[in-house]
N, C-alpha and C. Protein backbone atom coordinates (compact mmCIF):
# COMPACT_ATOMS: atom_id res chain seq x y z
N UNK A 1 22.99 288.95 62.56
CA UNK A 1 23.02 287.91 63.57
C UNK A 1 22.05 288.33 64.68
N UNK A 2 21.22 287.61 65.11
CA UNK A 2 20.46 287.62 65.95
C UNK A 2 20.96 287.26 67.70
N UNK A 3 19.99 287.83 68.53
CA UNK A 3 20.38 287.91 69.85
C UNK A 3 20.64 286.43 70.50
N UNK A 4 20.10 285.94 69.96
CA UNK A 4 19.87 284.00 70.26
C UNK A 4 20.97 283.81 70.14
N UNK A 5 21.32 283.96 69.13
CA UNK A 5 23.20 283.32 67.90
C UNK A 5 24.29 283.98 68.88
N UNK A 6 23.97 284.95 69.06
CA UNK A 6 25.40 285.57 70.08
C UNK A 6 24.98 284.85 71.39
N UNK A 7 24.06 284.62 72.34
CA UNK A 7 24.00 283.97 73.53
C UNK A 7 23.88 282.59 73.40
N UNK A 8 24.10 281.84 72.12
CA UNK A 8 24.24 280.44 71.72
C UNK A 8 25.59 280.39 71.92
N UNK A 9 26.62 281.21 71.13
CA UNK A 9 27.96 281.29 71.29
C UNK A 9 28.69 281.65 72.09
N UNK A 10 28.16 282.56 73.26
CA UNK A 10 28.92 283.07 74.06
C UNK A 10 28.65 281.64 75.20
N UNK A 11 27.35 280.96 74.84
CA UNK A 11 27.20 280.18 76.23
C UNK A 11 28.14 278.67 75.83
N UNK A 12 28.28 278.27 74.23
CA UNK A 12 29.05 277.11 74.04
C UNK A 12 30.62 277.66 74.44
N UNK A 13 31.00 279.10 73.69
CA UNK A 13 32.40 279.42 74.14
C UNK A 13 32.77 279.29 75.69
N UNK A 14 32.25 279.49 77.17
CA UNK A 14 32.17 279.76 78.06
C UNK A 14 31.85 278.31 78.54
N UNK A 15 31.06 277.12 77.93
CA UNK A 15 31.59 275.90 78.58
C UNK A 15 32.70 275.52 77.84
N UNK A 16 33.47 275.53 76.68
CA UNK A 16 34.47 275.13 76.31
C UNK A 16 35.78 275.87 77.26
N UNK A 17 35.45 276.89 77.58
CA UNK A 17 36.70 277.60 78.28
C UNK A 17 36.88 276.82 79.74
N UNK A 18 35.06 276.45 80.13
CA UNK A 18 35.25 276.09 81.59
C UNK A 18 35.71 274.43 81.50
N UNK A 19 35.50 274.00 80.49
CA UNK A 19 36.06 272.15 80.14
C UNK A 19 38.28 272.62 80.30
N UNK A 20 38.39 273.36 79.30
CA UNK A 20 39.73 273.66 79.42
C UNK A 20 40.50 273.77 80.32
N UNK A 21 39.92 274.90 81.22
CA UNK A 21 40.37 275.13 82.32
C UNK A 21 40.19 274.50 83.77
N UNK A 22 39.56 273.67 83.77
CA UNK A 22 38.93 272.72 84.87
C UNK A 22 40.32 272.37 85.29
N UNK A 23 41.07 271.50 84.66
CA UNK A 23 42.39 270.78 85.29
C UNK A 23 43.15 271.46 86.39
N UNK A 24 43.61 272.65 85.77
CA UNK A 24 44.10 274.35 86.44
C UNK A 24 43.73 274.21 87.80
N UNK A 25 42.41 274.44 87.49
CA UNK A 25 41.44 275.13 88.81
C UNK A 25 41.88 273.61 90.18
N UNK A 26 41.18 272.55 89.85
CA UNK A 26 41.45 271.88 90.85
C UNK A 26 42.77 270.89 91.21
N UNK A 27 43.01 270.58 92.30
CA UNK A 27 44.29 270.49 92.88
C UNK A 27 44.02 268.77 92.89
N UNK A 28 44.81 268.30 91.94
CA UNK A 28 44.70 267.17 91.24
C UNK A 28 45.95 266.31 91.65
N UNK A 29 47.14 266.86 92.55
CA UNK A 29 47.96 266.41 93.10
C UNK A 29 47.56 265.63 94.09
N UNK A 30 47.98 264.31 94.16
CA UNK A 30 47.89 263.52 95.12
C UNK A 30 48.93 263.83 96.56
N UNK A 31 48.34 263.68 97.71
CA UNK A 31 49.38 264.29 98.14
C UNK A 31 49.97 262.96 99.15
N UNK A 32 51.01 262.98 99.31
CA UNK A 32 51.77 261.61 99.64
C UNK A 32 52.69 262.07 100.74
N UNK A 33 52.36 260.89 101.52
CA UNK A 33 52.80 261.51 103.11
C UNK A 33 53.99 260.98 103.09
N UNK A 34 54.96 261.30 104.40
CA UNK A 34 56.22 261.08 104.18
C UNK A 34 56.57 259.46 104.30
N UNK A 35 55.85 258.96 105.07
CA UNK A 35 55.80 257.59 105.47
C UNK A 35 56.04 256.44 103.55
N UNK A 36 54.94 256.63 102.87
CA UNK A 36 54.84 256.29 101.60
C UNK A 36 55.95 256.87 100.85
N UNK A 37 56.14 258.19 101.14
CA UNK A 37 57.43 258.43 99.92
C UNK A 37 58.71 257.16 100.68
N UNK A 38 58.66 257.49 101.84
CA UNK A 38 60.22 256.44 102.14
C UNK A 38 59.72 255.14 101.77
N UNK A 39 58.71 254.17 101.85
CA UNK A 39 58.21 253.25 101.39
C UNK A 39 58.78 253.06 99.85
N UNK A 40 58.36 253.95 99.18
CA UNK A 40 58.24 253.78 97.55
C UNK A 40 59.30 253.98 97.35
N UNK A 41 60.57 254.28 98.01
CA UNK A 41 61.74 255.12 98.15
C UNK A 41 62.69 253.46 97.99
N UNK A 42 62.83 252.91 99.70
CA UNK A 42 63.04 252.11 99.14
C UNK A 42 62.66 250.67 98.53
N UNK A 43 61.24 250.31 98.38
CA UNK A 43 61.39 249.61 97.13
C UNK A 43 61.89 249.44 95.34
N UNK A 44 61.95 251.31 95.47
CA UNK A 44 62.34 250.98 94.22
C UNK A 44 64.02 250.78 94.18
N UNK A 45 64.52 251.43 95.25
CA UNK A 45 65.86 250.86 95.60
C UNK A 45 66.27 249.30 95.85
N UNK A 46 65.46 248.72 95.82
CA UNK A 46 65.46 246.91 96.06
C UNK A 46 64.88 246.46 94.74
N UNK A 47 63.90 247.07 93.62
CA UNK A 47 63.97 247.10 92.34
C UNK A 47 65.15 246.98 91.75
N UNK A 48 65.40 248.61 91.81
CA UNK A 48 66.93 248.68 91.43
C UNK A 48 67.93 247.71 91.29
N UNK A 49 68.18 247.35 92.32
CA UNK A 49 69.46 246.51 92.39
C UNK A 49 68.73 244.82 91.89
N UNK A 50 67.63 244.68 91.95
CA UNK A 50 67.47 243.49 91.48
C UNK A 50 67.33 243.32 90.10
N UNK A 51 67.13 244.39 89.21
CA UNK A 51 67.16 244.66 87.93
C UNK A 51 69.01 244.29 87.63
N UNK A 52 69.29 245.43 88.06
CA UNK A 52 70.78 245.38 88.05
C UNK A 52 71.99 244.02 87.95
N UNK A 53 71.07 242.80 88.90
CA UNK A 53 72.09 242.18 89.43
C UNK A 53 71.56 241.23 87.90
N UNK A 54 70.27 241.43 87.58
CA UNK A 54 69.86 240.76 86.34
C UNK A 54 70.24 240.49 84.99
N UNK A 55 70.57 242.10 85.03
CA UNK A 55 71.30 242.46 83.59
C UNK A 55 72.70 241.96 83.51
N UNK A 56 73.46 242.18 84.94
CA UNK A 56 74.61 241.72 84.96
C UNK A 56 74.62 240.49 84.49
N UNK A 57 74.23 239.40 85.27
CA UNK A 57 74.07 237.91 85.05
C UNK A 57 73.91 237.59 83.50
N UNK A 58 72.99 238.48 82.74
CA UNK A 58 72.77 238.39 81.44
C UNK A 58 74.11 238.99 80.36
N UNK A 59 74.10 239.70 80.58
CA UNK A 59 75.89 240.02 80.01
C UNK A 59 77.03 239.29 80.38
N UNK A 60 76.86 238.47 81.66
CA UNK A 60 78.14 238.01 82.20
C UNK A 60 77.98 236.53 80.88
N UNK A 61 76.51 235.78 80.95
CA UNK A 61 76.12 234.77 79.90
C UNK A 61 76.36 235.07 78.63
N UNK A 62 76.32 236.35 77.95
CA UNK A 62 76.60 236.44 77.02
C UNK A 62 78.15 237.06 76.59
N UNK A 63 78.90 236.82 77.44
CA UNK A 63 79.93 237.62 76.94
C UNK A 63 80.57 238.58 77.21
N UNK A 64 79.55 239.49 77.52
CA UNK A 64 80.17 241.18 77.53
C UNK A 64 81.22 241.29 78.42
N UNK A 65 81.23 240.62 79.73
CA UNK A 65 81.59 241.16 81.34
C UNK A 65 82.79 239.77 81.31
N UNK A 66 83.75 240.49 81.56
CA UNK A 66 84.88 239.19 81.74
C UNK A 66 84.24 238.96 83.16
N UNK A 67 85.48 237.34 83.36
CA UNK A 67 84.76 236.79 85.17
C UNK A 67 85.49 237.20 86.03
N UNK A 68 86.46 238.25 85.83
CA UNK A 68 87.03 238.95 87.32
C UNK A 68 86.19 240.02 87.55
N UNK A 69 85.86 240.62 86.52
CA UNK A 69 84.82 242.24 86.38
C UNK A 69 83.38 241.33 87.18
N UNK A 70 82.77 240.85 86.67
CA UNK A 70 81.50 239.93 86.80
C UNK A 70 81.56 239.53 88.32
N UNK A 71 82.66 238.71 89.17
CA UNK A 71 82.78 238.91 90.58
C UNK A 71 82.73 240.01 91.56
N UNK A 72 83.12 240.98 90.98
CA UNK A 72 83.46 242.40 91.62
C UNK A 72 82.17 242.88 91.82
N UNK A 73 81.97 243.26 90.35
CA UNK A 73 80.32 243.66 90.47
C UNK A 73 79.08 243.02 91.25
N UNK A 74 79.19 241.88 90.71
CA UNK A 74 78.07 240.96 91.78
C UNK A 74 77.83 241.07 93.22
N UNK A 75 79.01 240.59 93.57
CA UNK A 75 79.61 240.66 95.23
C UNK A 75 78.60 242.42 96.01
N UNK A 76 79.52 243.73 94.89
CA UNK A 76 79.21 245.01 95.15
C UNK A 76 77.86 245.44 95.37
N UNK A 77 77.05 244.46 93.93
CA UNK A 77 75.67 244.76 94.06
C UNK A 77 74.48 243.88 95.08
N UNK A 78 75.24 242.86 95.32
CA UNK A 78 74.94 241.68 96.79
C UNK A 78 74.80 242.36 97.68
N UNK A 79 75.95 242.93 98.13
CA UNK A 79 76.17 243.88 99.34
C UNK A 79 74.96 244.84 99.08
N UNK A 80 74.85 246.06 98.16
CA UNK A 80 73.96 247.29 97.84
C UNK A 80 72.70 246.61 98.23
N UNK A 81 72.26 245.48 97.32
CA UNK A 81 71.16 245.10 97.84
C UNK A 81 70.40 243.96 98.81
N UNK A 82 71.35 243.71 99.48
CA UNK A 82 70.84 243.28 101.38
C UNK A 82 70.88 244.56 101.75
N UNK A 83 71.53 245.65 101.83
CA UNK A 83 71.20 247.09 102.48
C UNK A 83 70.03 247.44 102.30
N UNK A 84 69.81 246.82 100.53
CA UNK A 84 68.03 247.88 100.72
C UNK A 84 67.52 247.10 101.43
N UNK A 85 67.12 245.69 101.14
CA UNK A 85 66.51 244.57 102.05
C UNK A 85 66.23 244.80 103.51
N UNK A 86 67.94 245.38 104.11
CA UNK A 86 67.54 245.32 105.64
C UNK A 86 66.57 246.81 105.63
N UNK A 87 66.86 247.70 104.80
CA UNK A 87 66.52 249.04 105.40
C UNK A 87 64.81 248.74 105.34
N UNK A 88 64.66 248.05 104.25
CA UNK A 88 62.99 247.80 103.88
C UNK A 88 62.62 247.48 105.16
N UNK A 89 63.21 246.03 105.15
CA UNK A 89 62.58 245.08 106.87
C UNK A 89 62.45 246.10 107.88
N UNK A 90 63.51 246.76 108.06
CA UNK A 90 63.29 247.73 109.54
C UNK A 90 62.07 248.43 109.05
N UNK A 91 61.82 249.15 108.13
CA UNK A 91 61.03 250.27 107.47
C UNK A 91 59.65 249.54 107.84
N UNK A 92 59.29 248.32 107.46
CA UNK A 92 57.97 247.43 107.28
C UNK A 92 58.29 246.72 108.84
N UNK A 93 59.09 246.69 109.25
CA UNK A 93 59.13 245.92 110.61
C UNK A 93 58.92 246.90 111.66
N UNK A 94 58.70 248.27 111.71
CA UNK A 94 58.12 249.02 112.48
C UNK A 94 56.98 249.20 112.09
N UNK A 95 56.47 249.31 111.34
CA UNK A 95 55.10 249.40 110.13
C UNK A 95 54.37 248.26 110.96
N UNK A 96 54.96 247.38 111.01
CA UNK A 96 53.98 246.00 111.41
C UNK A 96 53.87 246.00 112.93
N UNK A 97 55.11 246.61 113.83
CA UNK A 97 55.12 246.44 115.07
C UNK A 97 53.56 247.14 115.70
N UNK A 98 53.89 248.92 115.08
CA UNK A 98 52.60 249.46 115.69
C UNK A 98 51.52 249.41 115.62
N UNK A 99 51.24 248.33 114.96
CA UNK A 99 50.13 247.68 113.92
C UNK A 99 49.81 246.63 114.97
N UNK A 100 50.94 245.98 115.44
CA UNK A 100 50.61 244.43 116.45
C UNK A 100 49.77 245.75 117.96
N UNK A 101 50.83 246.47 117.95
CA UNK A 101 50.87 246.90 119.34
C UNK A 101 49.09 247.84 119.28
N UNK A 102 48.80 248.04 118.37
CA UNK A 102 47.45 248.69 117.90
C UNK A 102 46.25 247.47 118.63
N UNK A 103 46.69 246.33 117.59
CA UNK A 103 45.21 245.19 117.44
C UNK A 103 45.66 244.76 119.22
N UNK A 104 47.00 244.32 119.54
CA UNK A 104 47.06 243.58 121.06
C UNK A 104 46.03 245.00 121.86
N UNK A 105 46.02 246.03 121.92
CA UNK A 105 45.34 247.31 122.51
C UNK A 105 43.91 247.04 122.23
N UNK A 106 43.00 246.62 121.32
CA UNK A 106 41.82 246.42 121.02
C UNK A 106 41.21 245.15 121.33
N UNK A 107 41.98 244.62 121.40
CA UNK A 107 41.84 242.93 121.94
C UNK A 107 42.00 243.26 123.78
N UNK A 108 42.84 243.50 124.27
CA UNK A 108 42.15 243.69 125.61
C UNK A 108 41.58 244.44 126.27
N UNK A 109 40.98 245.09 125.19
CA UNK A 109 39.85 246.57 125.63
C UNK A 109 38.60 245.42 125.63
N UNK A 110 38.59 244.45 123.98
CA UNK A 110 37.38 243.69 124.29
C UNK A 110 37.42 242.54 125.97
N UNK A 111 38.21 242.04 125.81
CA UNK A 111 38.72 241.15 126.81
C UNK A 111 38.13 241.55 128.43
N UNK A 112 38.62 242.99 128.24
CA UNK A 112 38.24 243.75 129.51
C UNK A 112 36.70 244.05 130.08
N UNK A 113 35.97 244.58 128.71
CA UNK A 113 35.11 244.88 128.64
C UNK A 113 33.82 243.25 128.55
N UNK A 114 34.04 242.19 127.94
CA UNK A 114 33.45 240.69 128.06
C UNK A 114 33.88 240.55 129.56
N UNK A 115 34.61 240.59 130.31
CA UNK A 115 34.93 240.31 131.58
C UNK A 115 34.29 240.67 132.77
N UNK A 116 34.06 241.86 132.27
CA UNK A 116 33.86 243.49 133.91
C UNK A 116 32.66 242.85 133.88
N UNK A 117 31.52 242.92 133.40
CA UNK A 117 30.30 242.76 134.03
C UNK A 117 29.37 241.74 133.36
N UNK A 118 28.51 241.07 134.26
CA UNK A 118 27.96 240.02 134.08
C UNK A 118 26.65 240.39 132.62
N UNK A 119 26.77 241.36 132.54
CA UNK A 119 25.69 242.59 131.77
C UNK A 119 26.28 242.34 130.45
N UNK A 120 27.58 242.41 129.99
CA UNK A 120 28.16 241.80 128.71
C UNK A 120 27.85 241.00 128.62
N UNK A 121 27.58 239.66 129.10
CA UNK A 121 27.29 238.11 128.25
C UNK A 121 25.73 238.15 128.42
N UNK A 122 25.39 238.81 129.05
CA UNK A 122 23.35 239.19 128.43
C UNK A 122 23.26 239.62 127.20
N UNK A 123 24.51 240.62 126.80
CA UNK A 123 24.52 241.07 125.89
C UNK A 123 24.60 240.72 124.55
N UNK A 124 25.74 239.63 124.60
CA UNK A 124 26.73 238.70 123.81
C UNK A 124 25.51 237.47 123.60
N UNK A 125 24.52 237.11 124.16
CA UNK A 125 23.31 236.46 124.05
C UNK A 125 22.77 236.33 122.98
N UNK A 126 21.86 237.50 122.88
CA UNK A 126 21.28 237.64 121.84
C UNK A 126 22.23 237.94 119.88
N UNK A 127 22.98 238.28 120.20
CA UNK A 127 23.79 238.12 118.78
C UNK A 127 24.28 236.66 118.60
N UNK A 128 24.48 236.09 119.68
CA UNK A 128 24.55 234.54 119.40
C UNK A 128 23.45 234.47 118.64
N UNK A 129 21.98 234.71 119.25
CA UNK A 129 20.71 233.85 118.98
C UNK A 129 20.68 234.39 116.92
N UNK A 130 21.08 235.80 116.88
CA UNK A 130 20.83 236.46 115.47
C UNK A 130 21.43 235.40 114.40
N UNK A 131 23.23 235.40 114.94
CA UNK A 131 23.99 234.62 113.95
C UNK A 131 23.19 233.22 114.14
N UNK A 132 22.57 232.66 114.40
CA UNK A 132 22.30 231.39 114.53
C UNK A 132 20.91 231.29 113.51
N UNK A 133 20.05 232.64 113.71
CA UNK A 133 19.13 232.99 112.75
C UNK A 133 19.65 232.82 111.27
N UNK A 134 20.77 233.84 111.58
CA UNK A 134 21.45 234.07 110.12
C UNK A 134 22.04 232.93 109.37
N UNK A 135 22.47 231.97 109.70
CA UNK A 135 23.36 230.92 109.72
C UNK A 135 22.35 230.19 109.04
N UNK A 136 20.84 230.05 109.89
CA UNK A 136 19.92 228.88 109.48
C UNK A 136 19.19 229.17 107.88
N UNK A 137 19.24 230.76 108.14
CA UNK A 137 18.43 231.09 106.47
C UNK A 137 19.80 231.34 105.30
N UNK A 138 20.97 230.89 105.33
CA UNK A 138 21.70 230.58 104.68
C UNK A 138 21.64 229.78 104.25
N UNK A 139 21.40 228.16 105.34
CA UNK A 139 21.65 226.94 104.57
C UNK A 139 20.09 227.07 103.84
N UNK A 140 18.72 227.44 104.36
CA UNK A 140 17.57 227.54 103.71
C UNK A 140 17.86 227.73 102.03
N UNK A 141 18.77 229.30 101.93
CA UNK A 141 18.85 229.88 100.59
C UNK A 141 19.39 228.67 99.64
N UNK A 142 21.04 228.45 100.25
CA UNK A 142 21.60 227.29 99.93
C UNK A 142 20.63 226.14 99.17
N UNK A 143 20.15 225.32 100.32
CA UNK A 143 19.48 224.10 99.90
C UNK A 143 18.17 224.50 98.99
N UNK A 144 17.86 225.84 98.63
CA UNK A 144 16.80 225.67 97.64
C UNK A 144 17.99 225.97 96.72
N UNK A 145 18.67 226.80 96.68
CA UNK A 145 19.80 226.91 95.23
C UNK A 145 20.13 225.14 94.65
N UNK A 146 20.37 224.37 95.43
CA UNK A 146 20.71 223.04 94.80
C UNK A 146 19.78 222.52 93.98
N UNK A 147 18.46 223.14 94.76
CA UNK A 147 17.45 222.15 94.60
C UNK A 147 16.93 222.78 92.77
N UNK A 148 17.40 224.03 92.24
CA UNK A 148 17.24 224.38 91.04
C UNK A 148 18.03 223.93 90.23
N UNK A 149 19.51 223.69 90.56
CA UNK A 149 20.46 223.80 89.80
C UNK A 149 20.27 222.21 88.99
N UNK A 150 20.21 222.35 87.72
CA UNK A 150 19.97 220.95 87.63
C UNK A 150 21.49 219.93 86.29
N UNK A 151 22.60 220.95 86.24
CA UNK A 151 23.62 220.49 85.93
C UNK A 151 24.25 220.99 84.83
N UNK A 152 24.77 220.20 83.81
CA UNK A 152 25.33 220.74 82.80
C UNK A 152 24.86 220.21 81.51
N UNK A 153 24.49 221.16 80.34
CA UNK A 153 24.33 221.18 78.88
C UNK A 153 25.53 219.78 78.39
N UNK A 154 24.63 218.37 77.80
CA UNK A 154 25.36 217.83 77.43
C UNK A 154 26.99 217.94 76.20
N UNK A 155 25.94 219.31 75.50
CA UNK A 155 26.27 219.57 74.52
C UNK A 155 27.35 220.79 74.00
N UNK A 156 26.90 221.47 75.05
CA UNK A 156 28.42 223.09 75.21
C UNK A 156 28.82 223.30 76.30
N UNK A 157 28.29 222.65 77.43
CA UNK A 157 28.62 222.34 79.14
C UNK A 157 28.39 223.56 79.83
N UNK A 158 27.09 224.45 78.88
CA UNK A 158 26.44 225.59 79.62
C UNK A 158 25.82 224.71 80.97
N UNK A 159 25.34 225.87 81.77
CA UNK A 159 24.53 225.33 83.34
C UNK A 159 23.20 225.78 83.04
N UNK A 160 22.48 224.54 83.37
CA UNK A 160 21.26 224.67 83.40
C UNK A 160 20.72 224.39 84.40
N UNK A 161 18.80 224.73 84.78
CA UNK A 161 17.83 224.55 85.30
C UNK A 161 17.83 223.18 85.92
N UNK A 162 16.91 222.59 86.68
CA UNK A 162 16.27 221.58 86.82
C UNK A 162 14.82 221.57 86.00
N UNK A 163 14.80 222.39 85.74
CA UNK A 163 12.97 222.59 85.48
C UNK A 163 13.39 223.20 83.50
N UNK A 164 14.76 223.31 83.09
CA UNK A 164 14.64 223.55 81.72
C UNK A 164 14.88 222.08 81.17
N UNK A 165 13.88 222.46 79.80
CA UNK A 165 14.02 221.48 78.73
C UNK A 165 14.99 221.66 77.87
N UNK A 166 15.27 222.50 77.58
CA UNK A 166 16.51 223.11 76.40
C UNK A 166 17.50 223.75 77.24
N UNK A 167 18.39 223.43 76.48
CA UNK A 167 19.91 224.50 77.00
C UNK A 167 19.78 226.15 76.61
N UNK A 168 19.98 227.03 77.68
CA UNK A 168 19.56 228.05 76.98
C UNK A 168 20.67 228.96 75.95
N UNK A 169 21.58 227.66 76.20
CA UNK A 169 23.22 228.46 75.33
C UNK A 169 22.74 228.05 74.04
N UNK A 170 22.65 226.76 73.82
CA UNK A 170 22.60 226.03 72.36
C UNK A 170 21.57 225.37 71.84
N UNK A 171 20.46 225.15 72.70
CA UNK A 171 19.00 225.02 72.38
C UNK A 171 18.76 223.39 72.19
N UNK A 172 19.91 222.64 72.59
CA UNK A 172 20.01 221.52 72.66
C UNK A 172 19.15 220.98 73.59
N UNK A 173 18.12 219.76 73.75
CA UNK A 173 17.19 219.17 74.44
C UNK A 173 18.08 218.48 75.48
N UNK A 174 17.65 218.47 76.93
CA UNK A 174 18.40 218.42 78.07
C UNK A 174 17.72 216.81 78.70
C-alpha cells in the first residue's frame, strides 16, 4: 500500500468521524425561556381538556358512559377547563398589556418629538415629497403592467400577452 492510499483513508476516515460526531459537539438545544414554557404549558392544558371533553361526548353517543356518570364528568371537566381558559387570558392578558403599554410609550415619544420643534415638519416635508415620488412610479409600473397583459387563452385559460399570437401553454392561436 502506498503513501497516497493510507492519507486517502485516514483523510475519508477523519471526515466520516467529523460528520458523526458533529451533532455531539454542537449545542442543538433550543433554549426556551420561562415565559414560553408557561405559555406552551398552558395551552396544552386547554388542549387537554378540550380533547377530553370530546372523547367524552363521543362515548357518552355511543354508549359507553351511562347519563349520571356523563353529567358528573362533563360538569368536572367544564369547570377544569374555564380554569385553563382563565389562567391562559390572564397569562396572554398581561402579554398584551405590556405590549399596549410599550406601543402607547412610542407613540408619544413620536407625538412629542412632531410637536417640540418647528424643525420636525421641515423634516416630515420632504418624505412626504419621496412617498408621493414613490406612489407616482407605482401607478407608472402598474399602468404599463395592464397595458401588456392581454387576457386569457381561449382554450386552457392560460394568461397571455397582448403582443402574443399563440398561447404559450397550448399553442392555441389567440
Amino acid at each position: 500500500m502506498d503513501i497516497g492510499a493510507i492519507f486517502l483513508t485516514l483523510a475519508v476516515a477523519t471526515l466520516v468521524t467529523m460528520y458523526i460526531i458533529q451533532p455531539y459537539m454542537e449545542r442543538r438545544a433550543k433554549i426556551v425561556s420561562a415565559e414560553e414554557l408557561e405559555h406552551s404549558h398552558l395551552l396544552a392544558e386547554r388542549d387537554r381538556y378540550i380533547n377530553a371533553l370530546k372523547e367524552l361526548d363521543f362515548d357518552y353517543e355511543l354508549g359507553k358512559v351511562p347519563e349520571e356518570a356523563y353529567t358528573v364528568q362533563r360538569t368536572d371537566l367544564l369547570k377544569k377547563g374555564a380554569d385553563a381558559l382563565r389562567k391562559l387570558d390572564e397569562y396572554e392578558g398581561a402579554k398584551d398589556a405590556s405590549a399596549e403599554d410599550r406601543l402607547e410609550a412610542v407613540i408619544a415619544a413620536r407625538r412629542a418629538d412632531a410637536t417640540d420643534t418647528p424643525k420636525a415638519k421641515a423634516q416630515t416635508a420632504p418624505t412626504l415629497d419621496a412617498d408621493d415620488d414613490l406612489e407616482s412610479m407605482i401607478a407608472a409600473r402598474r399602468s404599463k403592467r395592464k397595458a401588456k397583459s392581454g387576457g386569457f387563452c381561449p382554450n386552457c385559460g392560460h394568461a397571455v400577452l397582448a403582443t402574443d399570437k399563440f398561447c404559450t401553454n397550448c399553442g392555441k392561436k389567440v
